[in-house]
Protein backbone atom coordinates (compact mmCIF):
# COMPACT_ATOMS: atom_id res chain seq x y z
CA UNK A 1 -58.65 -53.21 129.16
CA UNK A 2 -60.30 -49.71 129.79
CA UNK A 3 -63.33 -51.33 131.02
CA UNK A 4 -61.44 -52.36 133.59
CA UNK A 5 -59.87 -49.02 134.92
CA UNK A 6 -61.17 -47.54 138.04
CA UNK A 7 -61.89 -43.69 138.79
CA UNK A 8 -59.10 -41.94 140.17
CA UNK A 9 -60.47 -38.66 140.62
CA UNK A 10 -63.60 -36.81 139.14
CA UNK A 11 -63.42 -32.85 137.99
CA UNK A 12 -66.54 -30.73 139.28
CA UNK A 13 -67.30 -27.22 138.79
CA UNK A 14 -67.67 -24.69 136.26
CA UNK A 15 -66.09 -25.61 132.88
CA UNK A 16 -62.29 -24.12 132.30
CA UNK A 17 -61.09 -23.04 129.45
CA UNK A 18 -59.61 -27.22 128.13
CA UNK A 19 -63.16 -28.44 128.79
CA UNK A 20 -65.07 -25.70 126.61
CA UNK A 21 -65.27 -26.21 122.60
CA UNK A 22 -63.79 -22.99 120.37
CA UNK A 23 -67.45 -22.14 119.60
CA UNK A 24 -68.26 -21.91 123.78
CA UNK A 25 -65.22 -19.83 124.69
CA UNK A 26 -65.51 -17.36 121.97
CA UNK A 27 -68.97 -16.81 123.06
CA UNK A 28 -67.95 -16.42 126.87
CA UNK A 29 -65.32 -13.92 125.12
CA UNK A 30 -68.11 -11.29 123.93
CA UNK A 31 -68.97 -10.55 127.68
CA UNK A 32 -65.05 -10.34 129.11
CA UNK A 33 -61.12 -10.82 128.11
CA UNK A 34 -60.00 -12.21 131.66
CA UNK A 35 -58.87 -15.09 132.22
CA UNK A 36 -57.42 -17.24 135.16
CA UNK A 37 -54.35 -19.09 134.83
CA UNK A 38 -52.01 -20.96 137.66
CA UNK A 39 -49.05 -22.18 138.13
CA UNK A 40 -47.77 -25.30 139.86
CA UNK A 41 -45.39 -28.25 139.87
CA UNK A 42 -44.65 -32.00 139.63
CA UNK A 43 -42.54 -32.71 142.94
CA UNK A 44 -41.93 -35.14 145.97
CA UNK A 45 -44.67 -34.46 148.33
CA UNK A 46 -43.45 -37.16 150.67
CA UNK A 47 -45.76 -40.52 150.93
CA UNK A 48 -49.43 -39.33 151.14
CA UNK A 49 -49.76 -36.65 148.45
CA UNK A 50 -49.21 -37.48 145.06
CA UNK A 51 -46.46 -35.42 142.79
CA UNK A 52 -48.63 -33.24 140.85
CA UNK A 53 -50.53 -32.15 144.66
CA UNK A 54 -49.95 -28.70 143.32
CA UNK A 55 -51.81 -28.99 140.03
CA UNK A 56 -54.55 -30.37 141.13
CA UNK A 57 -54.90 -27.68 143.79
CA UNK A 58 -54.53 -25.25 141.19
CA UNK A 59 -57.52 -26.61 139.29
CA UNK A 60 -59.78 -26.07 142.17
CA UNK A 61 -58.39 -22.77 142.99
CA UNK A 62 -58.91 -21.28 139.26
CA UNK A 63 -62.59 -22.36 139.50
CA UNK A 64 -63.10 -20.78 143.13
CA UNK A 65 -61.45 -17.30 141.83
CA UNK A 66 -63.74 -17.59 138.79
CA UNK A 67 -66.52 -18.09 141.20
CA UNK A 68 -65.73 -15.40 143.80
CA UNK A 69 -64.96 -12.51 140.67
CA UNK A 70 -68.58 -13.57 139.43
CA UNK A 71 -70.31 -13.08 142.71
CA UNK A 72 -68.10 -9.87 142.51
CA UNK A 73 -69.92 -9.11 139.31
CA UNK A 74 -66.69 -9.98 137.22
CA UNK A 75 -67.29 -12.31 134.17
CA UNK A 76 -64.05 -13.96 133.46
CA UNK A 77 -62.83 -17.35 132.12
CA UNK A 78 -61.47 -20.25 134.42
CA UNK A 79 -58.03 -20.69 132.25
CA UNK A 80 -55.94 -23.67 133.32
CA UNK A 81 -53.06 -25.18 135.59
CA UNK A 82 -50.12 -25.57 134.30
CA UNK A 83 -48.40 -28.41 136.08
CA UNK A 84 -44.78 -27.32 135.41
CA UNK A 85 -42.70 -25.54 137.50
CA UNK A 86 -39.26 -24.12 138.54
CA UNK A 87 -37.56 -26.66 141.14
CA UNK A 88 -38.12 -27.06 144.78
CA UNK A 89 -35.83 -24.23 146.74
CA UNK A 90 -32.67 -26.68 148.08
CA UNK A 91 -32.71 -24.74 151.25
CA UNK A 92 -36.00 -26.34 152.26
CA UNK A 93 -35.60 -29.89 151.27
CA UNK A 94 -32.67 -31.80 149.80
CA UNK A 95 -31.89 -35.10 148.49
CA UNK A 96 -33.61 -37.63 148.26
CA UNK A 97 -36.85 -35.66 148.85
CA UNK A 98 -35.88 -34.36 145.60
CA UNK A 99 -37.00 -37.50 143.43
CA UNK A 100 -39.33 -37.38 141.38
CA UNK A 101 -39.27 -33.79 140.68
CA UNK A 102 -40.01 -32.52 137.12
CA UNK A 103 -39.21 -28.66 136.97
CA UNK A 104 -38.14 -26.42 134.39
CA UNK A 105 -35.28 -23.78 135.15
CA UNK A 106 -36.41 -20.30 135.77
CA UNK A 107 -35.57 -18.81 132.24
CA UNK A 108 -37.60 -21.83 130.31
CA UNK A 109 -40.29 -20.90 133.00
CA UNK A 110 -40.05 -16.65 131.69
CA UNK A 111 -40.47 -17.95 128.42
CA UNK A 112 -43.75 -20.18 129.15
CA UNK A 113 -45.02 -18.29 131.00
CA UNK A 114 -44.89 -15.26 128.35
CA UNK A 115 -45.22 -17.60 125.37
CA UNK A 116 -48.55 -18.81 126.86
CA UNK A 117 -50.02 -15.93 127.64
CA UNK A 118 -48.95 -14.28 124.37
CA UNK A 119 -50.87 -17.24 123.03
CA UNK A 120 -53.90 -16.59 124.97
CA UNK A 121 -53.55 -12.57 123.91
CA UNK A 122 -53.85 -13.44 120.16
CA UNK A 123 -57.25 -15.06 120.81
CA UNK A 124 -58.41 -11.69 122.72
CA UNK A 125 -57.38 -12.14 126.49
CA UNK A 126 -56.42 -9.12 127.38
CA UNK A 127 -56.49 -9.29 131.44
CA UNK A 128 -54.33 -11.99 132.98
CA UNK A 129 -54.95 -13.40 136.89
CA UNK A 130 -51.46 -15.89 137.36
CA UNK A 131 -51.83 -17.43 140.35
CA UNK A 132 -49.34 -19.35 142.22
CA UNK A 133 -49.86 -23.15 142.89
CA UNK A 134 -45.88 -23.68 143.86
CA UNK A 135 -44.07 -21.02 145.86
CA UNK A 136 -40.84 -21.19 144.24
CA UNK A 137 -42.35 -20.19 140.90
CA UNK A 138 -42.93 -16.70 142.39
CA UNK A 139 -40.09 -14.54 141.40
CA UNK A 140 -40.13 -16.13 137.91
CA UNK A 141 -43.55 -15.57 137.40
CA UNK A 142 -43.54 -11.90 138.32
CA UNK A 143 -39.92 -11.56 135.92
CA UNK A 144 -42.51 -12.54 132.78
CA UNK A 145 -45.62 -10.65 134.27
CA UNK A 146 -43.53 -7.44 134.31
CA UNK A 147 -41.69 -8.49 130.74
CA UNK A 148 -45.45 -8.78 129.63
CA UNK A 149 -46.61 -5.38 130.66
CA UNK A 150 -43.42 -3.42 129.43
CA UNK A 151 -43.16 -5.28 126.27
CA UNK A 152 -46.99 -5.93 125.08
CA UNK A 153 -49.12 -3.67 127.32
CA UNK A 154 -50.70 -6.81 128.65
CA UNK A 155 -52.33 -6.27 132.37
CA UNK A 156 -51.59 -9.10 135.21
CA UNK A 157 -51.85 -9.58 138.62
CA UNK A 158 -49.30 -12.19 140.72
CA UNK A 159 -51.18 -12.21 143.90
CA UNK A 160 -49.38 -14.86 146.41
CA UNK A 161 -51.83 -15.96 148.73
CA UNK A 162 -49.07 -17.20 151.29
CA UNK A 163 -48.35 -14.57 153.39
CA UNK A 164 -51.95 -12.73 154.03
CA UNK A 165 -53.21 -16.16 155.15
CA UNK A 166 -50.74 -16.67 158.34
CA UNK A 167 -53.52 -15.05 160.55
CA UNK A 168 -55.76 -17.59 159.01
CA UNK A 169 -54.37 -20.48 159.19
CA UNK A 170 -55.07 -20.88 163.52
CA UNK A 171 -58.51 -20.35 162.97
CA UNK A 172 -59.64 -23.40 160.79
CA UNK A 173 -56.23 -26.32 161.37
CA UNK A 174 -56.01 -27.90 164.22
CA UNK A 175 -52.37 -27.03 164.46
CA UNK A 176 -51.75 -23.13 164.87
CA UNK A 177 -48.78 -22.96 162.10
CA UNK A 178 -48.59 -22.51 158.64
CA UNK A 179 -47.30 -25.73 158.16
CA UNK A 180 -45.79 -25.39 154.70
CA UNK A 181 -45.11 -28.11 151.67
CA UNK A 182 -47.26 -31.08 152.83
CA UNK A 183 -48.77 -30.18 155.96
CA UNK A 184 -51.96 -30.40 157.49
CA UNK A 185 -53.20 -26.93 155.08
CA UNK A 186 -51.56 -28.34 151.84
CA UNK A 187 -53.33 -32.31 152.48
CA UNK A 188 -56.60 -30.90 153.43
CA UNK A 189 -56.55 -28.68 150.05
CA UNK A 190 -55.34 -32.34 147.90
CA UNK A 191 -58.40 -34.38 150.07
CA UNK A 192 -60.86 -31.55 148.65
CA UNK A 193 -59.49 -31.68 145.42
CA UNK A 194 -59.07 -34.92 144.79
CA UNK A 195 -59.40 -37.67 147.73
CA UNK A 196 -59.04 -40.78 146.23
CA UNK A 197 -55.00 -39.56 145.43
CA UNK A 198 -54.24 -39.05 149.36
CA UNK A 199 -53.06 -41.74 151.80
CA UNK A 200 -52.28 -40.02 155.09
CA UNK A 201 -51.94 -43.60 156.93
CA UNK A 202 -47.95 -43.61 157.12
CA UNK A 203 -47.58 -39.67 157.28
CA UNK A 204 -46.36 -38.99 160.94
CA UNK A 205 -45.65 -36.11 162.53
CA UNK A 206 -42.51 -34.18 161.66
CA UNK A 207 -41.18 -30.09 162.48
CA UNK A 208 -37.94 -28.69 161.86
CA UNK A 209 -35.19 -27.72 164.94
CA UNK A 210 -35.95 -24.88 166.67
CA UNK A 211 -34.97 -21.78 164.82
CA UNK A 212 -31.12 -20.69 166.70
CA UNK A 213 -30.45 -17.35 164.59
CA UNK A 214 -34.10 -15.73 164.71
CA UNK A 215 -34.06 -12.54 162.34
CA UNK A 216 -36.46 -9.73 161.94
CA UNK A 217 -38.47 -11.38 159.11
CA UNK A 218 -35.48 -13.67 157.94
CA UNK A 219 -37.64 -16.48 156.31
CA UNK A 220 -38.21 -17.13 152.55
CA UNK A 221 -39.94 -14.00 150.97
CA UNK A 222 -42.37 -15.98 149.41
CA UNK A 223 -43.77 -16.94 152.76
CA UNK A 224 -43.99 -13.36 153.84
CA UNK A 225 -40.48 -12.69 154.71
CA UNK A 226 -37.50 -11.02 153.07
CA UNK A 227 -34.38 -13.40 152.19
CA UNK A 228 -33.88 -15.12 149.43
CA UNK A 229 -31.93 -18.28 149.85
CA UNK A 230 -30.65 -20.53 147.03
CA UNK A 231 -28.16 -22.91 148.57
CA UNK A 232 -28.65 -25.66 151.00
CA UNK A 233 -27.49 -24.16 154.47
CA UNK A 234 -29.01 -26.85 156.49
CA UNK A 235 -29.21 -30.80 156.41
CA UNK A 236 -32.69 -31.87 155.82
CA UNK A 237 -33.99 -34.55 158.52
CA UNK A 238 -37.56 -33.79 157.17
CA UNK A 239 -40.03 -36.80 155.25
CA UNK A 240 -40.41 -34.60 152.79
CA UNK A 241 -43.07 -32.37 154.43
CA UNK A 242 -43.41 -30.55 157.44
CA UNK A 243 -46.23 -30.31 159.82
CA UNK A 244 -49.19 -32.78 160.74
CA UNK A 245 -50.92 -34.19 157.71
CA UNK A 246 -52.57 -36.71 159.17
CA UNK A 247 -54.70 -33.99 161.14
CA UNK A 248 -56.23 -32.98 157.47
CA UNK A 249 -59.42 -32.90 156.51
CA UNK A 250 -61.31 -32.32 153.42
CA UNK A 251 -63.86 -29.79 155.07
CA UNK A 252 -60.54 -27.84 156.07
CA UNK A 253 -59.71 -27.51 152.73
CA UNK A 254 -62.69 -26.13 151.28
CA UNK A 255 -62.02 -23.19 154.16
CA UNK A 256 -58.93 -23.23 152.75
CA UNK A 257 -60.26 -22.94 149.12
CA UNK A 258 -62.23 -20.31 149.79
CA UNK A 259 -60.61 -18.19 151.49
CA UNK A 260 -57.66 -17.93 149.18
CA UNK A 261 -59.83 -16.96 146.18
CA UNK A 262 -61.45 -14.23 147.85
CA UNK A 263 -58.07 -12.72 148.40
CA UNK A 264 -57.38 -13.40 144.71
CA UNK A 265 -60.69 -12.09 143.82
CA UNK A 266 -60.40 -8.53 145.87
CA UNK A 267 -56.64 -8.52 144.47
CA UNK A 268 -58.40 -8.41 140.94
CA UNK A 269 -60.73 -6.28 141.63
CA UNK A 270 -58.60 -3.69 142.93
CA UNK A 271 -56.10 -3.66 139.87
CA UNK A 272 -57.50 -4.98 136.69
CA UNK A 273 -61.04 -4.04 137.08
């Protein structure tokens, strides 16, 4: 009985793009043709964040960038998440931190990508920020973003808020590390987003071995370094995250939050505006 059913989580903030009727976004159309898209997944995110921790991140980050371009004095549209995504990179986790994953493989992911925004171009949209809710969908997404440009003329950004935030990271966690999928930045982002969904009781403390072939900036290129890996090379001991959860807090994540828009937002500003 729905009268029965209890509030999982509660949406705040301006209204995206699914919340507005027709009649609302074409008039938000007459003052600008940009709008703000992301792009997550549905995967294992070990036992205190729920599977689809990156979409839900994603719709809090859309509505931050939105709010950051306005105070920028850039009127643009809060777009959507999409929740699907290419699959977890094997080199990071394996196995049975594997279930539950829903992903798409990186060609189906070109052709949503471009489909969608092709979509959104035939209703004006002209300007495209594709932000990155899942790290793995980073090459993919730039493949389509540069597919888009050559083929239509259609302007994007892919900015990937990873790397510029490793300085940042010390100065608001209680642990000094980007921690990666799960840690103590990820669950504080999930906690703002949506609290109810996180359970950090049983999420102990886990890190990886110690590092015994250091190379000048030998770690994934979507974290800031320059390798590409796509084979599992190592056996994976992890819970399916890495880091200190459990030190998370919701107040982190709204740091978090904001300082990863206003990257986004100057990112924008530089090159589509």
């Amino acid at each position: 009985m729905m009268q029965d059913w209890k509030t999982l989580y509660e949406v705040k903030g301006p209204k995206s793009l699914v919340e507005m009727t027709a009649v609302e976004l074409k008039e938000a159309m007459k003052e600008t043709d940009t709008v703000i898209l992301s792009f997550g997944a549905i995967e294992n995110h070990g036992v205190h964040l729920p599977l689809g921790a990156d979409w839900y991140q994603a719709n809090v980050l859309i509505r931050r960038v939105y709010e950051e371009l306005l105070a920028m004095g850039h009127k643009t549209i809060p777009g959507f998440p999409v929740p699907f995504g290419v699959q977890t990179n094997k080199f990071e986790r394996s196995g049975e931190h594997l279930f539950g994953n829903c992903y798409l493989n990186e060609r189906t992911f070109i052709d949503m990508v471009e489909d969608l925004v092709l979509a959104l171009h035939e209703s004006g949209f002209n300007r495209f920020v594709l932000c990155i809710n899942h790290s793995e969908n980073h090459s993919a997404l730039n493949v389509a973003a540069k597919d888009l440009a050559n083929r239509f003329g259609i302007k994007s950004v892919v900015p990937d808020w990873v790397p510029p935030h490793n300085d940042f990271w010390p100065t608001v966690l209680k642990n000094p590390e980007h921690q990666g999928h799960g840690g103590e930045d990820e669950t504080a982002c999930v906690m703002a987003a949506v609290p109810k969904l996180v359970h950090v009781e049983d999420a102990k403390s886990y890190y990886p071995p110690e590092d015994q072939k250091p190379v000048k900036m030998g770690g994934l290129y979507y974290y800031g370094g320059s390798v590409g890996v796509f084979m599992p090379v190592q056996e994976d001991l992890s819970p399916g995250y890495i880091g200190d959860p459990a030190d998370a807090t919701p107040e982190e994540g709204v740091l978090c939050y904001e300082a990863y828009a206003k990257w986004i937002a100057q990112v924008a500003d530089k090159y589509l505006f």
